[in-house]
C-alpha atoms as a PDB file:
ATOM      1  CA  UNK A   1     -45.778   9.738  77.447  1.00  0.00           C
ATOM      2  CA  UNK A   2     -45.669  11.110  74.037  1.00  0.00           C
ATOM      3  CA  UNK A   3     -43.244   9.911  71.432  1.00  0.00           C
ATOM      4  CA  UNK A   4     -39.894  11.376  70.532  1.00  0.00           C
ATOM      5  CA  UNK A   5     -40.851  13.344  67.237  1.00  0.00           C
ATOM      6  CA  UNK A   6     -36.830  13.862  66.627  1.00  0.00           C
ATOM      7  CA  UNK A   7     -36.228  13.273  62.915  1.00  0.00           C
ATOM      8  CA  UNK A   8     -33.797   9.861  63.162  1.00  0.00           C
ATOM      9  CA  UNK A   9     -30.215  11.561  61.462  1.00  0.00           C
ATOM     10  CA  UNK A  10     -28.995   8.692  58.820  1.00  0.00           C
ATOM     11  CA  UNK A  11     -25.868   7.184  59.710  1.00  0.00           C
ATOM     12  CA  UNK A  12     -22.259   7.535  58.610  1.00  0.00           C
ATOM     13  CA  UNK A  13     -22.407   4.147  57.104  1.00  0.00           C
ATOM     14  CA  UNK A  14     -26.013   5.112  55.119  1.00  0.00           C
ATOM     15  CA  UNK A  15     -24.771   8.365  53.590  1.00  0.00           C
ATOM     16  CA  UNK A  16     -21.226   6.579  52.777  1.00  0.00           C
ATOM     17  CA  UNK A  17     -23.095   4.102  50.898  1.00  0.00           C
ATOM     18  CA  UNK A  18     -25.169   6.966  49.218  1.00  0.00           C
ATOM     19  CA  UNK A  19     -22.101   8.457  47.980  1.00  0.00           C
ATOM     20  CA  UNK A  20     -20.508   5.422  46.886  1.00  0.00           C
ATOM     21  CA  UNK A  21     -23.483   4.551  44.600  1.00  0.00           C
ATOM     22  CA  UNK A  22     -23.916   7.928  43.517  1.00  0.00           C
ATOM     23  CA  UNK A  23     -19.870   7.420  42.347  1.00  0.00           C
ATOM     24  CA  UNK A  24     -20.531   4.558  40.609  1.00  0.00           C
ATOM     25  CA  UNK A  25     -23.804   6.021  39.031  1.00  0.00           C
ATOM     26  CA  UNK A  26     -21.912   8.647  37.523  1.00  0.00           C
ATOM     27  CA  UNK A  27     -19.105   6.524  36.423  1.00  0.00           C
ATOM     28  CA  UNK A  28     -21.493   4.194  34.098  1.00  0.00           C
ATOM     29  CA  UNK A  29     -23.055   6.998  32.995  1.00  0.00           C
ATOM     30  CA  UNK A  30     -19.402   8.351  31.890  1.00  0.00           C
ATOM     31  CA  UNK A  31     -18.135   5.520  30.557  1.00  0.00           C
ATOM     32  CA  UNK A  32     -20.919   4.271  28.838  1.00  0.00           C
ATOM     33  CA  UNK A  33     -20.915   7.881  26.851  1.00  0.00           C
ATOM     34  CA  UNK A  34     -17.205   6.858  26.411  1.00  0.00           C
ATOM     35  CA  UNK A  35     -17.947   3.435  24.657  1.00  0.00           C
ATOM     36  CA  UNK A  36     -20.541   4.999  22.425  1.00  0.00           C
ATOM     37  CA  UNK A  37     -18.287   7.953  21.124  1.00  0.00           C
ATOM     38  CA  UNK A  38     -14.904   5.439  21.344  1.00  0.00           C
ATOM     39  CA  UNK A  39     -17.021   3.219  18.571  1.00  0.00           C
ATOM     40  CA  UNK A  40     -17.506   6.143  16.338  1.00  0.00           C
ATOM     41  CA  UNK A  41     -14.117   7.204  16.730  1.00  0.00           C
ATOM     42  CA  UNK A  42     -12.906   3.750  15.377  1.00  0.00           C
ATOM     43  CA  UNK A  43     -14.624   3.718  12.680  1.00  0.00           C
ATOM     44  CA  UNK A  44     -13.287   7.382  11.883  1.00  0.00           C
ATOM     45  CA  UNK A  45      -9.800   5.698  12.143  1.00  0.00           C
ATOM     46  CA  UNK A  46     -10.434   2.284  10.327  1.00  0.00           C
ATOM     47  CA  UNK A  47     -12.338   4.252   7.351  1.00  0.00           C
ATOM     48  CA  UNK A  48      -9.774   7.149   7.249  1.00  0.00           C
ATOM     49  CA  UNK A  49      -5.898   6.155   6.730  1.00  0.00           C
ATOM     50  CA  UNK A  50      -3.352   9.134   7.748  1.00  0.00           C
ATOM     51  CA  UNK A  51      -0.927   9.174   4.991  1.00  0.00           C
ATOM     52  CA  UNK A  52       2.675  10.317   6.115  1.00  0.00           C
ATOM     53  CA  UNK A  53       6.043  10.696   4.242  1.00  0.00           C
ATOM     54  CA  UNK A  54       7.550   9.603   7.357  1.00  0.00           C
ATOM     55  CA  UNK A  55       7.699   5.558   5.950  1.00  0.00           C
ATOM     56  CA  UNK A  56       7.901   4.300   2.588  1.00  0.00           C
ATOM     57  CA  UNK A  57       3.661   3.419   1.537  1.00  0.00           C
ATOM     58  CA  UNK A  58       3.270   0.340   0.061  1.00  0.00           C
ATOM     59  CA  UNK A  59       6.197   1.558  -2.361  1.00  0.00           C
ATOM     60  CA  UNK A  60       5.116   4.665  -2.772  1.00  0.00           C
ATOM     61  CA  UNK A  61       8.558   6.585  -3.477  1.00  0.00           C
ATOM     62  CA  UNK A  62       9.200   4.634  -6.379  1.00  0.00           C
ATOM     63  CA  UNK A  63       5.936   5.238  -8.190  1.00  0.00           C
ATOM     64  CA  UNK A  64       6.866   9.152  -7.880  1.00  0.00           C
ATOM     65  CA  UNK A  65      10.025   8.867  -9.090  1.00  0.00           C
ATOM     66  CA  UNK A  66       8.531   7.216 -12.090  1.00  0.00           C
ATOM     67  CA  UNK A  67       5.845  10.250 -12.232  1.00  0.00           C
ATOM     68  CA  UNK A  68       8.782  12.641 -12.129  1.00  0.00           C
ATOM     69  CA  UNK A  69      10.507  10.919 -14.685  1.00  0.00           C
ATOM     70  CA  UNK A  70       7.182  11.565 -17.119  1.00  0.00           C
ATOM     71  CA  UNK A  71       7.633  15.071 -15.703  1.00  0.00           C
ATOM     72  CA  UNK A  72      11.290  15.248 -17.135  1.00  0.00           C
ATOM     73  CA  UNK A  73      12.231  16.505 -13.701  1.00  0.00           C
ATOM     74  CA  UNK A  74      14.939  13.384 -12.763  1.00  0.00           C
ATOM     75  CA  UNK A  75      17.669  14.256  -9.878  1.00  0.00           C
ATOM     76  CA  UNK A  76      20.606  14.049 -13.375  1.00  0.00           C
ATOM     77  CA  UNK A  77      18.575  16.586 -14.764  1.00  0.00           C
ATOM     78  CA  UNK A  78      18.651  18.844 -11.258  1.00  0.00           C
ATOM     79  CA  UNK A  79      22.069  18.073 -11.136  1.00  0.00           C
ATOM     80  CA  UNK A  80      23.024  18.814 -14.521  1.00  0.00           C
ATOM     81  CA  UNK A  81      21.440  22.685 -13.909  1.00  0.00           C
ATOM     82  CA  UNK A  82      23.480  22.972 -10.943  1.00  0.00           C
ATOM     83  CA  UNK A  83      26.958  22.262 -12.867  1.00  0.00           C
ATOM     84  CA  UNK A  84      25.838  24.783 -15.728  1.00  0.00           C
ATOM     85  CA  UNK A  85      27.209  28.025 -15.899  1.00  0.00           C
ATOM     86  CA  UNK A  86      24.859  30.274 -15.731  1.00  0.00           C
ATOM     87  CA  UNK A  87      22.714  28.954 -12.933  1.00  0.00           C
ATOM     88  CA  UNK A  88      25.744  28.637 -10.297  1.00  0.00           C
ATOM     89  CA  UNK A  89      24.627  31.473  -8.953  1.00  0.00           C
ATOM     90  CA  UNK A  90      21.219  30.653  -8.097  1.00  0.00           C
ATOM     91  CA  UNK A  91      20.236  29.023  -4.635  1.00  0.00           C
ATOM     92  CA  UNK A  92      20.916  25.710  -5.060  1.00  0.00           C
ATOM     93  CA  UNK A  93      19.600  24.896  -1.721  1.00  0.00           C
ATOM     94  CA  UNK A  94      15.829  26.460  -2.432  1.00  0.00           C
ATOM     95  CA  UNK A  95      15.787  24.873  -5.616  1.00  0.00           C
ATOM     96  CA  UNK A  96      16.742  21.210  -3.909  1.00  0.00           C
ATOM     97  CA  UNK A  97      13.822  22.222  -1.122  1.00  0.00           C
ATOM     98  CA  UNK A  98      11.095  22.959  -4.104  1.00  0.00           C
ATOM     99  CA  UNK A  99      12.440  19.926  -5.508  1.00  0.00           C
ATOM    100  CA  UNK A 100      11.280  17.576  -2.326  1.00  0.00           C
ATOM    101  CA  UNK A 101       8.418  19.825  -2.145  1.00  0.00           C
ATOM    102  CA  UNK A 102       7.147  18.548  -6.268  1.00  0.00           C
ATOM    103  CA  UNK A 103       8.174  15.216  -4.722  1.00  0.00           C
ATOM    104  CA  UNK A 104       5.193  15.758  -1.832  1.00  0.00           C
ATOM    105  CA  UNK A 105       2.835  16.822  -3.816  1.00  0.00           C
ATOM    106  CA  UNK A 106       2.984  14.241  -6.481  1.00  0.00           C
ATOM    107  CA  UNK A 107       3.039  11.998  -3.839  1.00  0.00           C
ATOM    108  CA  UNK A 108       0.456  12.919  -1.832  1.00  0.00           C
ATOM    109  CA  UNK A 109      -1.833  13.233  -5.128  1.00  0.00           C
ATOM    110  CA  UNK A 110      -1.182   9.675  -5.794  1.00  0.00           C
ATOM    111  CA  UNK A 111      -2.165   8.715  -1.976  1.00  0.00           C
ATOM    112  CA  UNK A 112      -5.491  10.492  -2.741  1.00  0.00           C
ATOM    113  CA  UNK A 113      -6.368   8.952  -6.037  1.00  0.00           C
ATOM    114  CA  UNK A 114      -5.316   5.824  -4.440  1.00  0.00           C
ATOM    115  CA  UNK A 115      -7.670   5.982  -1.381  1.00  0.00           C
ATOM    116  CA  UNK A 116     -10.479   7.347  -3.532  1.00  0.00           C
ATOM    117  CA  UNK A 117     -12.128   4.122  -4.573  1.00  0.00           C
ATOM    118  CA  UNK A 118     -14.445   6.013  -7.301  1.00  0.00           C
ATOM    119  CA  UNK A 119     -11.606   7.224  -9.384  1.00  0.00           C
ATOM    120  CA  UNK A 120     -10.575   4.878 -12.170  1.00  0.00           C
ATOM    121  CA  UNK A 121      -6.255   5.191 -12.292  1.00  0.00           C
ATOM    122  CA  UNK A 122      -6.513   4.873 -16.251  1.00  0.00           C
ATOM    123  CA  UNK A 123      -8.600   7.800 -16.877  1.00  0.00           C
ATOM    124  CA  UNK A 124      -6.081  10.103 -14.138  1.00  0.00           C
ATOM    125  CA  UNK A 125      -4.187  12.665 -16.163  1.00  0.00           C
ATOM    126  CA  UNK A 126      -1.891  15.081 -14.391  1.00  0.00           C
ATOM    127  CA  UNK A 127      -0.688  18.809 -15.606  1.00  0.00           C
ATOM    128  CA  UNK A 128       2.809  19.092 -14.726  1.00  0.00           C
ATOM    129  CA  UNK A 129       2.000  22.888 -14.068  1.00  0.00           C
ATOM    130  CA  UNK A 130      -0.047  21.766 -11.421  1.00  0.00           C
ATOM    131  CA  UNK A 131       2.447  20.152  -9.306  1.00  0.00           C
ATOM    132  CA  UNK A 132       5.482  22.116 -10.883  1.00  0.00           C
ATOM    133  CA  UNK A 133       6.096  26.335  -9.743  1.00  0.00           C
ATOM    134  CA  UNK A 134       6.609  28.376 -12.834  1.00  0.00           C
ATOM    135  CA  UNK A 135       9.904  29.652 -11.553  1.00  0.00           C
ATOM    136  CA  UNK A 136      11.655  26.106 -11.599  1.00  0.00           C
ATOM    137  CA  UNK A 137      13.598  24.506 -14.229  1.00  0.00           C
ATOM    138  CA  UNK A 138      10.729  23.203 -16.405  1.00  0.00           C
ATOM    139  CA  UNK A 139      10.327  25.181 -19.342  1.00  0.00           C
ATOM    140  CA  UNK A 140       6.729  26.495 -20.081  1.00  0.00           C
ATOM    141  CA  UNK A 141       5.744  23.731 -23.007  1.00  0.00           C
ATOM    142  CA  UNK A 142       6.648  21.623 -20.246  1.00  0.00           C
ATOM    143  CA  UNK A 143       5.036  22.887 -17.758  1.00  0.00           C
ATOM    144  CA  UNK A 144       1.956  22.872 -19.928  1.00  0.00           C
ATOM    145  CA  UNK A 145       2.157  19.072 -20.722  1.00  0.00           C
ATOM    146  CA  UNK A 146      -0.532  16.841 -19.265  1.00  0.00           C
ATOM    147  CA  UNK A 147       0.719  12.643 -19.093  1.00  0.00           C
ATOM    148  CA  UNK A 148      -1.793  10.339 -17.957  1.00  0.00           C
ATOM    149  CA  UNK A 149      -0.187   7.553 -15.229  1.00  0.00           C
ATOM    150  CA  UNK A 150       2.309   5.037 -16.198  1.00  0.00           C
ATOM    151  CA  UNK A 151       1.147   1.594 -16.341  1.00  0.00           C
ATOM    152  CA  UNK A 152       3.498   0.420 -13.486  1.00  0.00           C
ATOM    153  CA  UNK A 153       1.983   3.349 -11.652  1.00  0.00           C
ATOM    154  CA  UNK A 154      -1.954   2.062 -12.426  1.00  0.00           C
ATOM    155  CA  UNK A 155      -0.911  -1.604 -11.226  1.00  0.00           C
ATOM    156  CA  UNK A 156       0.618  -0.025  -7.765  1.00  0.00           C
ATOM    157  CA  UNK A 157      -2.482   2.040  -7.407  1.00  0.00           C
ATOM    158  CA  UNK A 158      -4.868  -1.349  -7.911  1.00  0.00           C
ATOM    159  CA  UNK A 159      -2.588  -3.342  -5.993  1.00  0.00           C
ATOM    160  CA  UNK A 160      -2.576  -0.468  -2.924  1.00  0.00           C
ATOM    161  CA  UNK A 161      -6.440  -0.195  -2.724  1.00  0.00           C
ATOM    162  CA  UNK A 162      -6.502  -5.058  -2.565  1.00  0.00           C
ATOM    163  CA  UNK A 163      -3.757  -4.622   0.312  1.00  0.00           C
ATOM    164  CA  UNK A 164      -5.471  -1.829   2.033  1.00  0.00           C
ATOM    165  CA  UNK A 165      -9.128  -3.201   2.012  1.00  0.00           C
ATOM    166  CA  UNK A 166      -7.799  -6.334   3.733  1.00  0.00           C
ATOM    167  CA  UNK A 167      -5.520  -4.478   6.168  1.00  0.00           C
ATOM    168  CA  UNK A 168      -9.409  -2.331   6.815  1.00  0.00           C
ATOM    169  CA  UNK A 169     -11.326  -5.630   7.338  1.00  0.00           C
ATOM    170  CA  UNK A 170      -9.202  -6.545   9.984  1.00  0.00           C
ATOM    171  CA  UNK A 171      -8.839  -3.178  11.684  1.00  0.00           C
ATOM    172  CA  UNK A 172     -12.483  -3.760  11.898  1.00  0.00           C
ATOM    173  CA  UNK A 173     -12.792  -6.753  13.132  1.00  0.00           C
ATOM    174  CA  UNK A 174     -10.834  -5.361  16.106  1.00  0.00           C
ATOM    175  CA  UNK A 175     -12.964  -2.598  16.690  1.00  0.00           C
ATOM    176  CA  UNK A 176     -15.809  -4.512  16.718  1.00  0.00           C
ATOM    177  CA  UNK A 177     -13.984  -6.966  19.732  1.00  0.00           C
ATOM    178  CA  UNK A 178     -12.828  -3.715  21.726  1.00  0.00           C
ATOM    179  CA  UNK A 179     -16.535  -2.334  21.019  1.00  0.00           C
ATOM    180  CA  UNK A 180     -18.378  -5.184  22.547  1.00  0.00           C
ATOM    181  CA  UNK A 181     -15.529  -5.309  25.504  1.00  0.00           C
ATOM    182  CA  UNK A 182     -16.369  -2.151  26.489  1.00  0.00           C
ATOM    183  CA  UNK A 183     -20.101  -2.482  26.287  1.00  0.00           C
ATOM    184  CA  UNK A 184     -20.128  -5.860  28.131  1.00  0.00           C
ATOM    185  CA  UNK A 185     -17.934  -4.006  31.062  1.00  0.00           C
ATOM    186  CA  UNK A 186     -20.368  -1.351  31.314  1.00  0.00           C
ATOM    187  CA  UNK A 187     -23.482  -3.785  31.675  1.00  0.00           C
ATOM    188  CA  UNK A 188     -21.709  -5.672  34.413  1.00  0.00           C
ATOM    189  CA  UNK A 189     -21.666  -2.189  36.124  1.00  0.00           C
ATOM    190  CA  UNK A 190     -25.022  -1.551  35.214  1.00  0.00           C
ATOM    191  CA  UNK A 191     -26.069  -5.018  36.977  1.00  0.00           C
ATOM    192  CA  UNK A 192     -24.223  -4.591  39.891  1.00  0.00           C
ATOM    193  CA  UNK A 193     -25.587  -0.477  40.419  1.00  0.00           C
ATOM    194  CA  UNK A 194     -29.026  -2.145  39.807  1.00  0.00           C
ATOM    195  CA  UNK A 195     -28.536  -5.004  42.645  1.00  0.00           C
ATOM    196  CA  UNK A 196     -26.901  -1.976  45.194  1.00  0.00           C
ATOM    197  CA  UNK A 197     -29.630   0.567  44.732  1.00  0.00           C
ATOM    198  CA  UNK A 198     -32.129  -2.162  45.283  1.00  0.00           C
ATOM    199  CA  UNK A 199     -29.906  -3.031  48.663  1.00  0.00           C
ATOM    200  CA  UNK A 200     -29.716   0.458  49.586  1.00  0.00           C
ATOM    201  CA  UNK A 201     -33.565   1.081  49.107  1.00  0.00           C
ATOM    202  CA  UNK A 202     -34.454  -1.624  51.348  1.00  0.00           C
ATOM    203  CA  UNK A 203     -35.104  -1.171  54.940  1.00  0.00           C
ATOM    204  CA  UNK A 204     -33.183  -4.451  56.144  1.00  0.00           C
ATOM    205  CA  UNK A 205     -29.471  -3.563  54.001  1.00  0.00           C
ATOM    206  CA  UNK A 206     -27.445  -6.376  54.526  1.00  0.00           C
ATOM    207  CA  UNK A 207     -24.321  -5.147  52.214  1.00  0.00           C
ATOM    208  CA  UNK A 208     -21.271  -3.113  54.140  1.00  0.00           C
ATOM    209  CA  UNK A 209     -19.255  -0.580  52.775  1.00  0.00           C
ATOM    210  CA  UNK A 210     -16.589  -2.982  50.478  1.00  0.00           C
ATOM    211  CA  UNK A 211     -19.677  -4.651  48.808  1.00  0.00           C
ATOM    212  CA  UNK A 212     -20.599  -1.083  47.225  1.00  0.00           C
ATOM    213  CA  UNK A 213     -16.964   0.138  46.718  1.00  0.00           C
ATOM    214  CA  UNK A 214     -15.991  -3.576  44.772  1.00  0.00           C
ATOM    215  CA  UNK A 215     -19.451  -5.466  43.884  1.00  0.00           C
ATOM    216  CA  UNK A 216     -19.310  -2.816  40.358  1.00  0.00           C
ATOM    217  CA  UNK A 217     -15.686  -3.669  39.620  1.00  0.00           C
ATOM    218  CA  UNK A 218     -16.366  -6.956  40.344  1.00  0.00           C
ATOM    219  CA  UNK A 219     -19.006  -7.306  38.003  1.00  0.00           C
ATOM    220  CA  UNK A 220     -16.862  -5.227  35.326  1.00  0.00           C
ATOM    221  CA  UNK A 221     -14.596  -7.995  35.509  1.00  0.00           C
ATOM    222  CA  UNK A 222     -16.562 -10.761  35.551  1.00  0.00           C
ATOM    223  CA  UNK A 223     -18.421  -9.707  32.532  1.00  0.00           C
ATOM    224  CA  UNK A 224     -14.813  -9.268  30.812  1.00  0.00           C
ATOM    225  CA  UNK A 225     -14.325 -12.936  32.025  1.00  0.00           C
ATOM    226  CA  UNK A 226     -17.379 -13.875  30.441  1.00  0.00           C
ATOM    227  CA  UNK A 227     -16.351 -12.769  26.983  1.00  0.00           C
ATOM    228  CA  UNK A 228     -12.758 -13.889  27.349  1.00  0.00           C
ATOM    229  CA  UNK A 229     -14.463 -17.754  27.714  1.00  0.00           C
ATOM    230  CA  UNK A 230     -17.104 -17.055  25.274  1.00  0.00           C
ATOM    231  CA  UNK A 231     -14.158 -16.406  22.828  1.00  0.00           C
ATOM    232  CA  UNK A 232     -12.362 -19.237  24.104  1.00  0.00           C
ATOM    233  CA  UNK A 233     -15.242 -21.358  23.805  1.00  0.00           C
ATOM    234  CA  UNK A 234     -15.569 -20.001  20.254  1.00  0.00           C
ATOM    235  CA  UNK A 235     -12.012 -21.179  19.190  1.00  0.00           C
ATOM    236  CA  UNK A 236     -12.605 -24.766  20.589  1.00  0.00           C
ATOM    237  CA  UNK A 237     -15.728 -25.165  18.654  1.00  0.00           C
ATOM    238  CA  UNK A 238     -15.677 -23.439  15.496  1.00  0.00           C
ATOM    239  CA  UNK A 239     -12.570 -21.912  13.157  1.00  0.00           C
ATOM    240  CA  UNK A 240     -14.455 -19.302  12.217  1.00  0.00           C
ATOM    241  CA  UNK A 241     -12.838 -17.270  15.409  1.00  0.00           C
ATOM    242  CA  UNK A 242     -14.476 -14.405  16.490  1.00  0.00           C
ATOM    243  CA  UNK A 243     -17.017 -13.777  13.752  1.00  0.00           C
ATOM    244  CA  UNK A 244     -19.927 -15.723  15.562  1.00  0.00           C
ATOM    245  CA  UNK A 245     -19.987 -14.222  18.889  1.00  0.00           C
ATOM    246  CA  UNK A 246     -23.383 -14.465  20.180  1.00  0.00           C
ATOM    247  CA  UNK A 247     -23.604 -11.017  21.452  1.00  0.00           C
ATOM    248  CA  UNK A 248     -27.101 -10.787  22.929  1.00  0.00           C
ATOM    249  CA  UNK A 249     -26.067 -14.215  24.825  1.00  0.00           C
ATOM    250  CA  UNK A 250     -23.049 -11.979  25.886  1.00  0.00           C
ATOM    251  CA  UNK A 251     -25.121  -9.253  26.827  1.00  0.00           C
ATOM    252  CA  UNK A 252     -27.145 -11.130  28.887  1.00  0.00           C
ATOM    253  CA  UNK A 253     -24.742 -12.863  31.033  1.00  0.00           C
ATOM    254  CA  UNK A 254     -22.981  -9.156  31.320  1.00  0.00           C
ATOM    255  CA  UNK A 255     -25.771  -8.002  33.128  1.00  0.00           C
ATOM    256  CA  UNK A 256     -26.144 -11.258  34.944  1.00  0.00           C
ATOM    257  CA  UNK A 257     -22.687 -10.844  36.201  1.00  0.00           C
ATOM    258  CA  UNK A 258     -23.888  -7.521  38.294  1.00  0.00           C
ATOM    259  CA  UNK A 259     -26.873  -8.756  39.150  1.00  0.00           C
ATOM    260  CA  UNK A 260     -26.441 -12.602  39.621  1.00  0.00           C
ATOM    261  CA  UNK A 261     -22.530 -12.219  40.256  1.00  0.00           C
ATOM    262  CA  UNK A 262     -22.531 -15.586  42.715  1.00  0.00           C
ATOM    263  CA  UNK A 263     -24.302 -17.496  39.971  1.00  0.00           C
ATOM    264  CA  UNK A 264     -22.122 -16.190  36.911  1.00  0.00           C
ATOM    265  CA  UNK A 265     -18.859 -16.812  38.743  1.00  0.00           C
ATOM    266  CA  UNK A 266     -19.917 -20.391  39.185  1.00  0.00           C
ATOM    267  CA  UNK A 267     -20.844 -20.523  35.241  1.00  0.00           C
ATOM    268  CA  UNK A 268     -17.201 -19.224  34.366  1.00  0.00           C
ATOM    269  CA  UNK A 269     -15.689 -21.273  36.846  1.00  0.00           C
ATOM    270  CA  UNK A 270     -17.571 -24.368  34.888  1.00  0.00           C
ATOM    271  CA  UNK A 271     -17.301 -23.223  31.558  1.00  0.00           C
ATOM    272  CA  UNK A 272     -13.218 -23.012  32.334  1.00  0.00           C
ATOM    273  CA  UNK A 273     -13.075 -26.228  33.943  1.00  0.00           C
ATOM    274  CA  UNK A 274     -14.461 -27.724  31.002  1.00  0.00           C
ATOM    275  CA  UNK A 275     -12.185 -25.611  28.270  1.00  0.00           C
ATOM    276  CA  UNK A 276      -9.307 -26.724  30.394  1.00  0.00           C
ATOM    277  CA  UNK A 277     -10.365 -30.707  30.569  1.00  0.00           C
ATOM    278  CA  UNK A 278     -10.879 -30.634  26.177  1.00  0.00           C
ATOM    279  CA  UNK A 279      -7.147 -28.541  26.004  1.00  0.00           C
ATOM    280  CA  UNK A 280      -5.918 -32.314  27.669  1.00  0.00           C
ATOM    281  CA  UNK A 281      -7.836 -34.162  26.021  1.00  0.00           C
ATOM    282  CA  UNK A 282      -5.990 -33.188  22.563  1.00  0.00           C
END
């Protein structure tokens, strides 16, 4: 009796698990594109500050007063052309507009000069035609003047770049935590994808259906949990916080907590039990 040459159809349960890994395939390929671009994109925003006239910079509104001041162009002397007789006809209103406008500029110039690191504030000198329309209440001489910044001006500039390179080192120190987050998440899915396919490849699969939906989200999070003791750990042992995270030991145990998830749950179980008996201890 010959043999039944039938093709055997996979099952419901094979090709659901197919798909499910396939998901989670794509997923780690996503979102490890995601952590590679998200890292450029924070440096982008630590080494690049928007500058808005929506808040007050660091005192920046009273270093352009002073600027306007050197410009001759004070609000008495706006007002006093307004109450003259022979500009009350004139549009006040466009006038006060152009006068916030000179305001911007000036301000946003000093922003600049500020942020640009290679520019020396002493040797800055600014043409008041530059930053002043022709048609405003300046007179051509002034207009034509060039001042070079005020010395309270210089000190706010010096003073702006110290405050800003600390506020930078910090914003980077961030980065650098939410960077290896992300990467350590994406290695736990890695691990766990690597211990599926090798489940779903072999002829005796003992996993069901929620081990391939939750084992990579399980994994994600246990590799969080690793770095959230590996910080604590860090804190206990050393005051130099963050700045001595062994990464590749982080790395490691990331992928260990897709592959080896049983074993790495045990090791964060221990290492908290242990975090937890020295917080008593104190």
């Amino acid at each position: 009796m010959e043999k039944d040459k039938t093709p055997v159809m996979p099952s419901l349960v094979v090709v659901l698990k197919g798909f499910i890994l396939l998901f989670w395939i794509v997923f780690l390929v996503w979102s490890s594109i995601f952590a590679a671009s998200s890292s450029v994109s924070k440096s982008l925003m630590i080494f690049s500050r928007t500058m808005g006239w929506d808040k007050d910079d660091y005192g920046l509104y009273a270093q352009v007063d002073t600027i306007l001041d050197e410009f001759r162009l004070s609000p008495n002397r706006l007002d006093a052309f307004f109450s003259d007789e022979k500009h009350r006809n004139q549009n006040h209103q466009a006038l006060r507009d152009e006068f916030q406008n000179v305001k911007k500029r000036v301000g946003d110039y000093l922003l600049a000069s500020a942020n640009d690191l290679s520019v020396s504030p002493d040797s800055l000198r600014l043409m008041v035609g530059e930053f002043v329309h022709d048609d405003f209440i300046l007179s051509p001489a002034e207009l034509e003047r060039q001042i070079g910044l005020p010395p309270g001006v210089v000190d706010w500039i010096q003073s702006y770049r110290k405050e800003t390179a600390a506020s930078l080192s910090t914003r980077k120190a961030k980065a650098d935590l939410v960077d290896t987050f992300a990467i350590l998440m994406a290695l736990g899915a890695f691990g766990s994808i690597i211990f599926l396919i090798n489940d779903y490849v072999s002829p005796a699969s003992s996993f069901n259906i929620q081990s391939y939906l939750f084992r990579p989200l399980f994994g994600m999070l246990l590799a969080a949990a690793v770095f959230i003791v590996d910080v604590a750990t860090q804190a206990i042992i050393s005051e130099s916080g963050t700045s001595n995270l062994r990464h590749e030991t982080l790395y490691l145990l990331a992928l260990a907590a897709g592959l080896l998830t049983e074993k790495v749950y045990a090791f964060v179980q221990n290492k908290l039990t242990d975090i937890v008996k020295t917080y008593k201890q104190r």
